[in-house]
N, C-alpha and C. Protein backbone atom coordinates (compact mmCIF):
# COMPACT_ATOMS: atom_id res chain seq x y z
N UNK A 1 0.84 -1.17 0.00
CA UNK A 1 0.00 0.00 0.00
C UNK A 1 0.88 1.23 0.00
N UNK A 2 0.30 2.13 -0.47
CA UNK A 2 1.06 3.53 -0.72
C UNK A 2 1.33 4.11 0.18
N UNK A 3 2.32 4.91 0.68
CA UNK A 3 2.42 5.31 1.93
C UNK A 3 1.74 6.66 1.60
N UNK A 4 0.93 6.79 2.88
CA UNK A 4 0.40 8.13 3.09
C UNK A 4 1.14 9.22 2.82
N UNK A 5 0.67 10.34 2.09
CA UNK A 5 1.10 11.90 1.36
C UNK A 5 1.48 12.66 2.84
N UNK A 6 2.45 12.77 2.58
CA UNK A 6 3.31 13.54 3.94
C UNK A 6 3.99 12.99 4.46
N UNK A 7 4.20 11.66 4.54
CA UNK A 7 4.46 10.76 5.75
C UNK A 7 6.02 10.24 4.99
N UNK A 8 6.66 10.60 6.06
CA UNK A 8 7.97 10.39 5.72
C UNK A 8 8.63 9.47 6.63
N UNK A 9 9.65 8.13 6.13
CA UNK A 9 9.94 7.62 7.14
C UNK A 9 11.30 7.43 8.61
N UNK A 10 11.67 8.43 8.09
CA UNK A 10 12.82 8.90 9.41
C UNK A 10 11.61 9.37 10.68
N UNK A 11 10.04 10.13 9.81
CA UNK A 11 9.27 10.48 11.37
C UNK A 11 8.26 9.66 11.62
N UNK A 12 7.63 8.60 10.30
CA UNK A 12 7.14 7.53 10.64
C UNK A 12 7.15 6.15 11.26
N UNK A 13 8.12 6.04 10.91
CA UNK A 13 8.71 4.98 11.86
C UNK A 13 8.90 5.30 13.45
N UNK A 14 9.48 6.51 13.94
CA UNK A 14 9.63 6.28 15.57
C UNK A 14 8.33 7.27 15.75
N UNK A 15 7.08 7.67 15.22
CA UNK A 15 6.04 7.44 15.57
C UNK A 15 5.36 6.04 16.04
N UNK A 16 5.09 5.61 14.89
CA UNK A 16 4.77 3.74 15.02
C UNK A 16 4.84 3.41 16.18
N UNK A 17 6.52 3.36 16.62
CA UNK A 17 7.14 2.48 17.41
C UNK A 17 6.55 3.39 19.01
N UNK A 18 6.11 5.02 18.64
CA UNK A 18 5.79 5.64 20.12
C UNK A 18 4.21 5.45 20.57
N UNK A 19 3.54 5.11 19.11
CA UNK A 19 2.29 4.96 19.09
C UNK A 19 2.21 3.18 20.05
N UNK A 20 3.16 2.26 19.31
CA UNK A 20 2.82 1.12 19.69
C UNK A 20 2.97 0.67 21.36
N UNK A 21 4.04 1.84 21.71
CA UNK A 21 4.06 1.61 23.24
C UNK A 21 3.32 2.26 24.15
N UNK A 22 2.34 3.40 23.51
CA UNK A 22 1.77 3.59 24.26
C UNK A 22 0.44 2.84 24.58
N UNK A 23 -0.16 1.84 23.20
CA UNK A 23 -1.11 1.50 23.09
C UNK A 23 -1.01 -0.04 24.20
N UNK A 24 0.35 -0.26 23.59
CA UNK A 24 0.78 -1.50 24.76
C UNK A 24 0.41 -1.59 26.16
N UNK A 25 0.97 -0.20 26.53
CA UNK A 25 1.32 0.14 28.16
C UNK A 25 -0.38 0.04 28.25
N UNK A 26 -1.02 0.96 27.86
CA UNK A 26 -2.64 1.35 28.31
C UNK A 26 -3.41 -0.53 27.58
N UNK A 27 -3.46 -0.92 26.83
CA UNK A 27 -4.18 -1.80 26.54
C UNK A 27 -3.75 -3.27 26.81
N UNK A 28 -2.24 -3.42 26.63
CA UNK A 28 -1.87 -4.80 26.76
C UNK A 28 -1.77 -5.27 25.18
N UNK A 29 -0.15 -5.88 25.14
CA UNK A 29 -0.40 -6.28 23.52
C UNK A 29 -1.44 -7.27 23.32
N UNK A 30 -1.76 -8.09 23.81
CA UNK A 30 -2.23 -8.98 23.01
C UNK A 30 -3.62 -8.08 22.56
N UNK A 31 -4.31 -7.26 23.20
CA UNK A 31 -5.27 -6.61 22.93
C UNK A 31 -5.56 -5.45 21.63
N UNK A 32 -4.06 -5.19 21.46
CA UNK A 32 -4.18 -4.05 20.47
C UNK A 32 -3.87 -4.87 18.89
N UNK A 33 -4.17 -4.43 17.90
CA UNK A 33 -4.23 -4.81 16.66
C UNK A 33 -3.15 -3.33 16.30
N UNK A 34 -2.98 -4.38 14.99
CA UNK A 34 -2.06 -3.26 13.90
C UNK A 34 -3.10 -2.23 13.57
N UNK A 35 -4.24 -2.48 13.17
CA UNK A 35 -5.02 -0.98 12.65
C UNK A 35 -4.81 0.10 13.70
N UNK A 36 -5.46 -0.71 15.12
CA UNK A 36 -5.19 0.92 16.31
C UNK A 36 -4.07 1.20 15.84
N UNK A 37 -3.28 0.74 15.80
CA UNK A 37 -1.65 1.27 15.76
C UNK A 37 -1.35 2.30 14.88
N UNK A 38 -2.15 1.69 13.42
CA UNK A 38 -2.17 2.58 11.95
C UNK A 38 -3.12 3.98 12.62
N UNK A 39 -4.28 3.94 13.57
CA UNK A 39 -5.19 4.61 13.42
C UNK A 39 -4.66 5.74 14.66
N UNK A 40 -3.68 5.12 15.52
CA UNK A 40 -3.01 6.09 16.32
C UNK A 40 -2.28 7.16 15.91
N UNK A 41 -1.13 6.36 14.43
CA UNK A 41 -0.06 7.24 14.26
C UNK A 41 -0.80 7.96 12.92
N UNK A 42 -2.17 7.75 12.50
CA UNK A 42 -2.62 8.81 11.14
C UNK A 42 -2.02 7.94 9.89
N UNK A 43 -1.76 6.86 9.55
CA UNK A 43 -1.67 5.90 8.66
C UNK A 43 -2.84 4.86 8.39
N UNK A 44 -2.75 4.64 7.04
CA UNK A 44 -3.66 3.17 6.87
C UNK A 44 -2.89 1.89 7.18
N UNK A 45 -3.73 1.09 7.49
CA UNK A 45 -3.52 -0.18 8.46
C UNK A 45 -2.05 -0.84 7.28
N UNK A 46 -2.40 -0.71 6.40
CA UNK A 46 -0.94 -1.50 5.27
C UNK A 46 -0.13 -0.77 5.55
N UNK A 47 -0.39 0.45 5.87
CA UNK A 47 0.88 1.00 5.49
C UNK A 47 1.72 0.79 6.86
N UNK A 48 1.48 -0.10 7.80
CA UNK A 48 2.87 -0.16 8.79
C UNK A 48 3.40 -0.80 8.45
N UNK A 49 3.50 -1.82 7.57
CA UNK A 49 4.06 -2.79 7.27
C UNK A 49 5.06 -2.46 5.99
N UNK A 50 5.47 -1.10 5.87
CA UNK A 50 6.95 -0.36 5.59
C UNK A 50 7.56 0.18 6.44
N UNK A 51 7.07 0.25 7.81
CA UNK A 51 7.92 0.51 9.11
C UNK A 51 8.32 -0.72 9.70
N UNK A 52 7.65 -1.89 9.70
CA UNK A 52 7.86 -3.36 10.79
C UNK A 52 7.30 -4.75 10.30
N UNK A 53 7.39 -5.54 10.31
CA UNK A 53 6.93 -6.84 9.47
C UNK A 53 5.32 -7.03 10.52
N UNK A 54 5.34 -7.09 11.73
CA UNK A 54 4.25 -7.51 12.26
C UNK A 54 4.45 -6.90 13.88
N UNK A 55 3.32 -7.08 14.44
CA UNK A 55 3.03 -6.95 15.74
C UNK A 55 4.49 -7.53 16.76
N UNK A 56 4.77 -8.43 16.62
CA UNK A 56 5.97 -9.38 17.19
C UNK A 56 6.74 -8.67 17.56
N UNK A 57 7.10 -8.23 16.06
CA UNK A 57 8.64 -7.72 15.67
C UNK A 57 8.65 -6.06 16.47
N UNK A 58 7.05 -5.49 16.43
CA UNK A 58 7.58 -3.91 16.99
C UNK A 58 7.32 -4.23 18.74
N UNK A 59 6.94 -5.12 19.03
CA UNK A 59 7.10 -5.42 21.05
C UNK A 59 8.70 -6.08 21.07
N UNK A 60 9.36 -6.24 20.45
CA UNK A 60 10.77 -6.66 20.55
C UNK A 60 11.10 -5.49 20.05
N UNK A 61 11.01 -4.98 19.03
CA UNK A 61 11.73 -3.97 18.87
C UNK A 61 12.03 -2.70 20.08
N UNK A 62 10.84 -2.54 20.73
CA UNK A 62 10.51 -1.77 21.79
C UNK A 62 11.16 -2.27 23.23
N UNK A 63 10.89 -3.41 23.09
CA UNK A 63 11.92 -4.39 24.40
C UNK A 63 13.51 -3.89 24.39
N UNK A 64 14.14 -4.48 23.06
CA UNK A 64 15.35 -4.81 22.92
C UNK A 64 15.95 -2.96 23.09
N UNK A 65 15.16 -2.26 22.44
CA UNK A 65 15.58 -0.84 22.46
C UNK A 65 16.22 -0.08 24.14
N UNK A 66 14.60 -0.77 24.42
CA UNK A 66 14.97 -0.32 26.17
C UNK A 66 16.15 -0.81 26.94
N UNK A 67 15.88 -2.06 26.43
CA UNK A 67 17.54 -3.06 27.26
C UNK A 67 18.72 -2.15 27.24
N UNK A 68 18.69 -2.42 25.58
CA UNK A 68 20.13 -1.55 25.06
C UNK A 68 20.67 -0.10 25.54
N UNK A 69 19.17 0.68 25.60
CA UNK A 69 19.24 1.69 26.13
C UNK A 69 20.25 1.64 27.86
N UNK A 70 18.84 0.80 28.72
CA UNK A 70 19.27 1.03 29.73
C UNK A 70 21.04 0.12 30.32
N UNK A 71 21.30 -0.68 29.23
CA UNK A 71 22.81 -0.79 29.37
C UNK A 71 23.84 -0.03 29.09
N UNK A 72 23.74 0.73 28.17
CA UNK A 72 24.38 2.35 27.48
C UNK A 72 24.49 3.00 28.37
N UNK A 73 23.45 3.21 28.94
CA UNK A 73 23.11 4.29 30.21
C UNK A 73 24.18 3.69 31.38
N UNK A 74 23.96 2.47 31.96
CA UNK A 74 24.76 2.04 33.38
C UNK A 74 25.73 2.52 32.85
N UNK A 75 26.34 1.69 31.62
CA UNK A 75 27.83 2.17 31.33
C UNK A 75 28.25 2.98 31.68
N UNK A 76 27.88 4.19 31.30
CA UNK A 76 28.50 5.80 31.12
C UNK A 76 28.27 6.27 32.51
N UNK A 77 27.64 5.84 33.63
CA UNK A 77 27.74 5.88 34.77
C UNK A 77 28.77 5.89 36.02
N UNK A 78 29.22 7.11 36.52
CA UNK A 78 30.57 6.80 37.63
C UNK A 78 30.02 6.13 38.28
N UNK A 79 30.77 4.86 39.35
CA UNK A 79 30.57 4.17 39.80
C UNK A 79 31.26 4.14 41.12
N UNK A 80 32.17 5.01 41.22
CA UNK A 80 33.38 5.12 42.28
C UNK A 80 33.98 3.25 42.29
N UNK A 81 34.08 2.79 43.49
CA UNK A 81 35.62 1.78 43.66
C UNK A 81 34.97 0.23 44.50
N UNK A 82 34.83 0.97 45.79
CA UNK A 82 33.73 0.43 46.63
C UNK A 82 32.26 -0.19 46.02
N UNK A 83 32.06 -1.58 47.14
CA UNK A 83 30.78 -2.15 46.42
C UNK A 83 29.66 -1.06 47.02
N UNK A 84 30.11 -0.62 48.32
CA UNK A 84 29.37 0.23 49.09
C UNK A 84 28.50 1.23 47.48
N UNK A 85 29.72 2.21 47.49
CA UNK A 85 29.47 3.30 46.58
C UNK A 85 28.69 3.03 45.14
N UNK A 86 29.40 1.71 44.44
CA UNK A 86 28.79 0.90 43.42
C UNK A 86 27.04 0.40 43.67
N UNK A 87 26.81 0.25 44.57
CA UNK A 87 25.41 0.10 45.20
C UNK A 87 24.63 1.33 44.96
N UNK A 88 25.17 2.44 45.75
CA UNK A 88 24.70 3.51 45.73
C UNK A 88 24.55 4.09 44.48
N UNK A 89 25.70 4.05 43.35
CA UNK A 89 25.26 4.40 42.35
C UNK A 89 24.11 3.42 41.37
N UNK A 90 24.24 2.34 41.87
CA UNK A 90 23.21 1.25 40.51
C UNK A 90 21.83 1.77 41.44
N UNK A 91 21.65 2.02 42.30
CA UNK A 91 19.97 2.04 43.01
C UNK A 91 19.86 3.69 42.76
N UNK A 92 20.65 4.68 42.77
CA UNK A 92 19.97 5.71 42.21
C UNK A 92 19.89 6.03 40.63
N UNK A 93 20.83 5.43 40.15
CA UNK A 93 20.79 5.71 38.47
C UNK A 93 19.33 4.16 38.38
N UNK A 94 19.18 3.57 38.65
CA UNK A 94 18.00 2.13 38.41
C UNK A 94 16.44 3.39 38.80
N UNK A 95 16.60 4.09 39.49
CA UNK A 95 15.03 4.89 40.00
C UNK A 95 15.04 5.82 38.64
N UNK A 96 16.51 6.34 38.67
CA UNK A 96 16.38 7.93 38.01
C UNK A 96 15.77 7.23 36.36
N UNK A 97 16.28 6.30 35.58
CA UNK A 97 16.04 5.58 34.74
C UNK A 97 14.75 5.11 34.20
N UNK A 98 14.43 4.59 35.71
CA UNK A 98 13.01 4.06 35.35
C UNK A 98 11.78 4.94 35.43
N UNK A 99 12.06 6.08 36.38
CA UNK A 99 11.16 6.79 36.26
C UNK A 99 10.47 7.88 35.41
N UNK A 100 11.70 8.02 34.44
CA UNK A 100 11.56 8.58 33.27
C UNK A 100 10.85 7.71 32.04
N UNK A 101 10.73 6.42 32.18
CA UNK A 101 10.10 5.35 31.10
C UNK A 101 9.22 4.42 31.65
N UNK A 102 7.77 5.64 32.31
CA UNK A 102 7.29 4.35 33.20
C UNK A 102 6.53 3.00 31.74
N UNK A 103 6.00 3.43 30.68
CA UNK A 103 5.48 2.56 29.55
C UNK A 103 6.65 1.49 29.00
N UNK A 104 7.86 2.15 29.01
CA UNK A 104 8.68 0.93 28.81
C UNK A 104 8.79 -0.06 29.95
N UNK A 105 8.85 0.54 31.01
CA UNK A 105 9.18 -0.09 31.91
C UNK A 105 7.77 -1.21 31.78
N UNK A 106 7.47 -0.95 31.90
CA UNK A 106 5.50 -1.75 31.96
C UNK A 106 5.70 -2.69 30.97
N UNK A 107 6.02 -2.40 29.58
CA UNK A 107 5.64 -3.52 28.80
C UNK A 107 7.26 -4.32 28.48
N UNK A 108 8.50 -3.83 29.32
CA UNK A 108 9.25 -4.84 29.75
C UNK A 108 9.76 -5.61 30.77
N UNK A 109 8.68 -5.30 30.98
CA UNK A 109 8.38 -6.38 32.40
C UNK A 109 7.16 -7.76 32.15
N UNK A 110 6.08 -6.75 31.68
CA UNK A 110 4.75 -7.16 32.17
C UNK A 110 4.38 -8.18 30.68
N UNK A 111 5.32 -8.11 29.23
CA UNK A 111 4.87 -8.74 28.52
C UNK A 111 5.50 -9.19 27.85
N UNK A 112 6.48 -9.68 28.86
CA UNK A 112 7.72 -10.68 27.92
C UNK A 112 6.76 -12.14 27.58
N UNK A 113 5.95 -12.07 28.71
CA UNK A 113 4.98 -13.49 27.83
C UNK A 113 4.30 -13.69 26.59
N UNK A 114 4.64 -12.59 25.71
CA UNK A 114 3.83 -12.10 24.61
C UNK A 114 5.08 -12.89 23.58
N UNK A 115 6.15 -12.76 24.06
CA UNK A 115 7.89 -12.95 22.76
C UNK A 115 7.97 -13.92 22.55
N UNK A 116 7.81 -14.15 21.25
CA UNK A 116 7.74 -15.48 20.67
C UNK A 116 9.88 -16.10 21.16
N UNK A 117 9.74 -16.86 21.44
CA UNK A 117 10.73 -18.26 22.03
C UNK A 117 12.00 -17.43 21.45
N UNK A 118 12.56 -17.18 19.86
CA UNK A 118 13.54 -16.80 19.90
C UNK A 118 13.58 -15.17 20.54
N UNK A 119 12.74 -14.82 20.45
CA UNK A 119 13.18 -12.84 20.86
C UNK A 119 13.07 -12.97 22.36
N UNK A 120 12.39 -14.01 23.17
CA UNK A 120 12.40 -13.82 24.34
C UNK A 120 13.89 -14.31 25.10
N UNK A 121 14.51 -15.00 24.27
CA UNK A 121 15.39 -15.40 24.47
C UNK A 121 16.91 -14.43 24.48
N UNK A 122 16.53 -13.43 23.40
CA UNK A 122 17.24 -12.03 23.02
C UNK A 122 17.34 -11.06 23.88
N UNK A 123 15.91 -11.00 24.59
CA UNK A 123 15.70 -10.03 25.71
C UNK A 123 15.91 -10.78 26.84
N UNK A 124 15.75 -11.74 27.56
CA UNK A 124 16.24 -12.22 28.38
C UNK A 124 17.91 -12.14 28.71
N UNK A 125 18.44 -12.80 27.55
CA UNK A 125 20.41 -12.41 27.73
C UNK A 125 20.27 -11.09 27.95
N UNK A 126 19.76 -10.24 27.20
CA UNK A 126 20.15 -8.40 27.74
C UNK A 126 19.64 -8.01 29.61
N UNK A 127 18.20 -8.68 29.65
CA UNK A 127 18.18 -8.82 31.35
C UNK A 127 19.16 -9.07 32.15
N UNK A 128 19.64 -10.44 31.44
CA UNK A 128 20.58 -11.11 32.39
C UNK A 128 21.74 -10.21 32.56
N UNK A 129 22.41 -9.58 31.34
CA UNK A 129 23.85 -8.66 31.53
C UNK A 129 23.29 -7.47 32.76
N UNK A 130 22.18 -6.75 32.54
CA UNK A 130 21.79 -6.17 33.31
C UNK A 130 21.93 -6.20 35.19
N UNK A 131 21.04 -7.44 35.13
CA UNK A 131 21.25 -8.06 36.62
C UNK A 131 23.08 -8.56 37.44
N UNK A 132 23.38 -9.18 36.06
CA UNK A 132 24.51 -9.91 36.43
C UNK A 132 25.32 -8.42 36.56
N UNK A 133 25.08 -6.95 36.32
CA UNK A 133 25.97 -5.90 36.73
C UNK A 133 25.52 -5.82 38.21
N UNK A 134 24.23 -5.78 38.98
CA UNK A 134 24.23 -5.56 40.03
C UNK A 134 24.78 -7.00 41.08
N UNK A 135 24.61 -8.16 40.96
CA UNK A 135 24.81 -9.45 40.96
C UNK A 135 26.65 -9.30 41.70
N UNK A 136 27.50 -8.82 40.40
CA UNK A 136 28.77 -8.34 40.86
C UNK A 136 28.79 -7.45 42.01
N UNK A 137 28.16 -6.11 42.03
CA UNK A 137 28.27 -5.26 42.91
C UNK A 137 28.31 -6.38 44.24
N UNK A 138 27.08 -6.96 44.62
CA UNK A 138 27.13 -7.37 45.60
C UNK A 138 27.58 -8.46 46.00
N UNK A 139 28.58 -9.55 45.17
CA UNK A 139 29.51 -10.80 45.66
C UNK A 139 30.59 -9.90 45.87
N UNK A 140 31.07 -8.55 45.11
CA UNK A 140 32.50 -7.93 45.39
C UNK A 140 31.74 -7.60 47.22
N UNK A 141 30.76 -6.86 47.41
CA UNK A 141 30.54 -6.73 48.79
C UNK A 141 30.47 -7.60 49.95
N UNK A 142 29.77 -8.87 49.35
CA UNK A 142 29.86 -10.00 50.24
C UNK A 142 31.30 -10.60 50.63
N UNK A 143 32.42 -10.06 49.54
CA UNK A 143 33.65 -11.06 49.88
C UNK A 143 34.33 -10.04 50.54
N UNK A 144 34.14 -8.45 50.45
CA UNK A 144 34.81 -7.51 51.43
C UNK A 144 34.43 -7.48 52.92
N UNK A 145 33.30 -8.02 52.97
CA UNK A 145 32.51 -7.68 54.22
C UNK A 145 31.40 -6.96 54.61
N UNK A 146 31.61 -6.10 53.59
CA UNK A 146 30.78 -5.08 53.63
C UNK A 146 29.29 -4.99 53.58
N UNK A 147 29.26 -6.43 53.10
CA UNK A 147 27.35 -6.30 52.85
C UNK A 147 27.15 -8.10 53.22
N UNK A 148 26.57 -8.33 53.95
CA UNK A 148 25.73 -9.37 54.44
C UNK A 148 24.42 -10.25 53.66
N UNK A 149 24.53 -10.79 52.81
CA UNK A 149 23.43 -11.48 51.99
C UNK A 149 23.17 -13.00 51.87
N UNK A 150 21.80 -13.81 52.03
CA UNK A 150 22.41 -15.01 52.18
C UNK A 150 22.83 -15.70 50.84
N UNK A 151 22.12 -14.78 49.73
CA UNK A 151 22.06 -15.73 48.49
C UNK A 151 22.09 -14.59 47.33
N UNK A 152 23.64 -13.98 47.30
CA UNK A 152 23.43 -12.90 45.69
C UNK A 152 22.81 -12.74 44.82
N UNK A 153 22.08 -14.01 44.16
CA UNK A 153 21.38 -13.94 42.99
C UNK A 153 20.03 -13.86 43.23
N UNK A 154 19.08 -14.12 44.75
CA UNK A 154 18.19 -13.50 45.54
C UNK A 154 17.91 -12.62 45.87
N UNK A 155 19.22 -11.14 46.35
CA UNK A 155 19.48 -10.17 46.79
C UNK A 155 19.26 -9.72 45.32
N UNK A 156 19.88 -10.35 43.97
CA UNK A 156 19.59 -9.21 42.87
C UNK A 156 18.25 -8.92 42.59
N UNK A 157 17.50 -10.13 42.51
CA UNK A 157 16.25 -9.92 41.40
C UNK A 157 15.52 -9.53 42.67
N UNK A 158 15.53 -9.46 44.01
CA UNK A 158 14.80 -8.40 45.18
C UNK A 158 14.65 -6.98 44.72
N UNK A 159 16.30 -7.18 44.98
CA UNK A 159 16.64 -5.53 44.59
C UNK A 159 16.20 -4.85 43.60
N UNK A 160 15.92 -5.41 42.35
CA UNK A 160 15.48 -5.36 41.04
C UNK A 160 14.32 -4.91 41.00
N UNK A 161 13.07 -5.52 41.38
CA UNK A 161 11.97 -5.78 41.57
C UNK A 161 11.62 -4.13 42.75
N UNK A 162 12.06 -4.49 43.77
CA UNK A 162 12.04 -3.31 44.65
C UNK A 162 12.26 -1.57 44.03
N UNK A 163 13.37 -1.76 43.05
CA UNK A 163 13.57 -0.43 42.41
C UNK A 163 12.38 -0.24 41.60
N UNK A 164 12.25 -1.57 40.84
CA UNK A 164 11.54 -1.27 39.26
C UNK A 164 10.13 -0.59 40.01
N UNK A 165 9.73 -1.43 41.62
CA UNK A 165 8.56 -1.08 41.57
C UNK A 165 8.20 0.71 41.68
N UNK A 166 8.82 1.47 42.13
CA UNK A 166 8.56 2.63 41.90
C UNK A 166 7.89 3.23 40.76
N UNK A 167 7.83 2.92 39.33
CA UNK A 167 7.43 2.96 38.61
C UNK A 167 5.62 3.03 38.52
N UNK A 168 5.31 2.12 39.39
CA UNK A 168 4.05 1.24 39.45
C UNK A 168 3.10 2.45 40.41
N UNK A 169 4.16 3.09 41.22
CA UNK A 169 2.94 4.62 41.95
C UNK A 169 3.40 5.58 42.24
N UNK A 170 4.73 5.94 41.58
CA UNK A 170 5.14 6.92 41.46
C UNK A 170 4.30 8.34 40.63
N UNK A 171 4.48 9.17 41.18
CA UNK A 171 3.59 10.38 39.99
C UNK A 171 4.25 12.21 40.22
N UNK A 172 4.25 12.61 39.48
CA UNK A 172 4.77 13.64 39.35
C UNK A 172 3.80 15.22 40.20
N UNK A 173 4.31 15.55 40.69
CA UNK A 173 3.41 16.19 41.92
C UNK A 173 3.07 16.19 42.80
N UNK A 174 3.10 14.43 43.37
CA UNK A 174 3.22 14.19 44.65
C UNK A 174 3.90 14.70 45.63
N UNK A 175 3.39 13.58 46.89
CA UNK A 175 3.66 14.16 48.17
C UNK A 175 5.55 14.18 48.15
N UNK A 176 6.42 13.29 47.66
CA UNK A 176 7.45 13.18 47.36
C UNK A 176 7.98 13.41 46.04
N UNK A 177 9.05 14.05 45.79
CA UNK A 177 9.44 14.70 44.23
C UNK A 177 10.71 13.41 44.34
N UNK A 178 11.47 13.59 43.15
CA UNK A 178 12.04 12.40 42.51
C UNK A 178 13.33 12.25 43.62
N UNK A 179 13.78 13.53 43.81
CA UNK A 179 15.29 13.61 44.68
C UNK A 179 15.31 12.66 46.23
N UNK A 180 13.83 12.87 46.69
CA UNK A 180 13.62 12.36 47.86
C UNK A 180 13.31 10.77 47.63
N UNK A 181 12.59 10.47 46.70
CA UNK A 181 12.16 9.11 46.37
C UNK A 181 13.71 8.46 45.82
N UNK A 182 14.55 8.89 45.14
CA UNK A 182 15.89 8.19 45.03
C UNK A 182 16.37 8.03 46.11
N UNK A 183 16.73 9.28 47.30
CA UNK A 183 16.83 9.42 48.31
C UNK A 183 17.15 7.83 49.14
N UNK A 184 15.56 7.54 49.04
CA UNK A 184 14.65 6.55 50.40
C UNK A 184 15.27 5.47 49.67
N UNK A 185 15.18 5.24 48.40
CA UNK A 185 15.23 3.89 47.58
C UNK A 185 16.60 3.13 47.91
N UNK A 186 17.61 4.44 47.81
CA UNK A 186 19.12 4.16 48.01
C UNK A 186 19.29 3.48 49.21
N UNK A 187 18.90 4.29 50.16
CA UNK A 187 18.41 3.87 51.78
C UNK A 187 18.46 2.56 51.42
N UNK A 188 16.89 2.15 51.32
CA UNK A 188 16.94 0.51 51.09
C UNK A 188 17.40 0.00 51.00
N UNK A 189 17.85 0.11 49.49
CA UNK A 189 18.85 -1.20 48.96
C UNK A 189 19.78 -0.95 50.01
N UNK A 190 20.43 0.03 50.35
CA UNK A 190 21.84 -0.57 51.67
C UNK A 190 21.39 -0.93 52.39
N UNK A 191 20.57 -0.78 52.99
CA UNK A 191 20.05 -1.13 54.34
C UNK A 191 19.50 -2.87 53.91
N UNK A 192 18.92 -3.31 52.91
CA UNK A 192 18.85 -4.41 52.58
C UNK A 192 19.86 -5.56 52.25
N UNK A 193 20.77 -5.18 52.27
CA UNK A 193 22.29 -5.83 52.23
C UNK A 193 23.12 -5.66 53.40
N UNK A 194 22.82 -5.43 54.68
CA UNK A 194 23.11 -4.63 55.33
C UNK A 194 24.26 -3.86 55.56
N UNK A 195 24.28 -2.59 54.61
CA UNK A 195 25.64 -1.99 54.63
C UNK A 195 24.66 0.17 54.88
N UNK A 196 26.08 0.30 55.80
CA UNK A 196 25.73 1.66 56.39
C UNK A 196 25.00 2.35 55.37
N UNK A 197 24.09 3.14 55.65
CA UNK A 197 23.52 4.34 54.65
C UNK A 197 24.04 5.37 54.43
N UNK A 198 24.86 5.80 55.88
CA UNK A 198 25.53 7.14 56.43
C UNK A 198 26.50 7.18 55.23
């Protein structure tokens, strides 16, 4: 099908892909069809299919983006030396991160059951590098002393889960603004490993 008069694809395409996550986050993929998608971004229903092969391919695409993203991001992150400090930095850069992408965050979490066997498998290894960065933080802490845990790979996906959940009732205007909510979060996680906050 012809692509729609105006529609160019350097701005059609990461429409699509902004249309498809939002429809995700609010509806749930399995619920949304390619037409909403066409009928979100001002296209006819054929015509996404010069931006993405199918439904599949743009919830992976949207997955794998975020991963990548949010591994780019740790990277470029100071970290200081200490697991102490290394803590402190992965639990406030993990809030500051997520709270800026609460829709990604939602539909990479909430619908990896949707990824067909090989892409879930794609996004899963990028999880895993993810975790396995905080995973380190805290065996380098457990073998210094410094942090008390009975089972590292327990302590990660806690910790994980505990950050991500902010996402889930966090809101902008509230009784707490973002500085204080990183704040408390940081708290936690040390205090959950048990290493000083001070």
């Amino acid at each position: 099908m012809a692509r729609k008069t105006g529609s160019r694809s350097e701005t059609t395409g990461p429409r699509v892909r902004e249309a498809a996550l939002r429809l995700f986050a609010r509806h749930g993929y399995a619920a949304v069809s390619m037409r909403q998608i066409a009928a979100e971004v001002g296209v006819q229903a054929g015509a996404l299919y010069l931006y993405t092969p199918d439904k599949q391919s743009l919830l992976y695409e949207l997955m794998h983006a975020h991963m990548e993203e949010l591994l780019s991001a740790w990277a470029g992150v100071p970290k200081g030396t200490d697991p102490r400090a290394r803590l402190d930095a992965f639990a406030r850069f993990h809030i500051r991160f997520h709270l800026d992408r609460p829709e990604a965050v939602f539909i990479a979490y909430m619908e990896l059951r949707n990824l067909e066997p090989g892409n879930f498998a794609a996004i899963e290894a990028l999880r895993h590098r993810y975790e396995d960065e905080l995973e380190a933080i805290l065996r380098a802490g457990q073998e210094d002393g410094s942090f008390a845990v009975p089972d590292t790979r327990l302590a990660t996906m806690a910790l994980i889960a505990m950050l991500t959940g902010v996402t889930n009732w966090y809101r902008e205007g509230g009784r707490l603004g973002r500085a204080e909510v990183e704040q408390i979060y940081r708290d936690m996680a040390l205090k959950a490993v048990g290493a000083n906050t001070a």
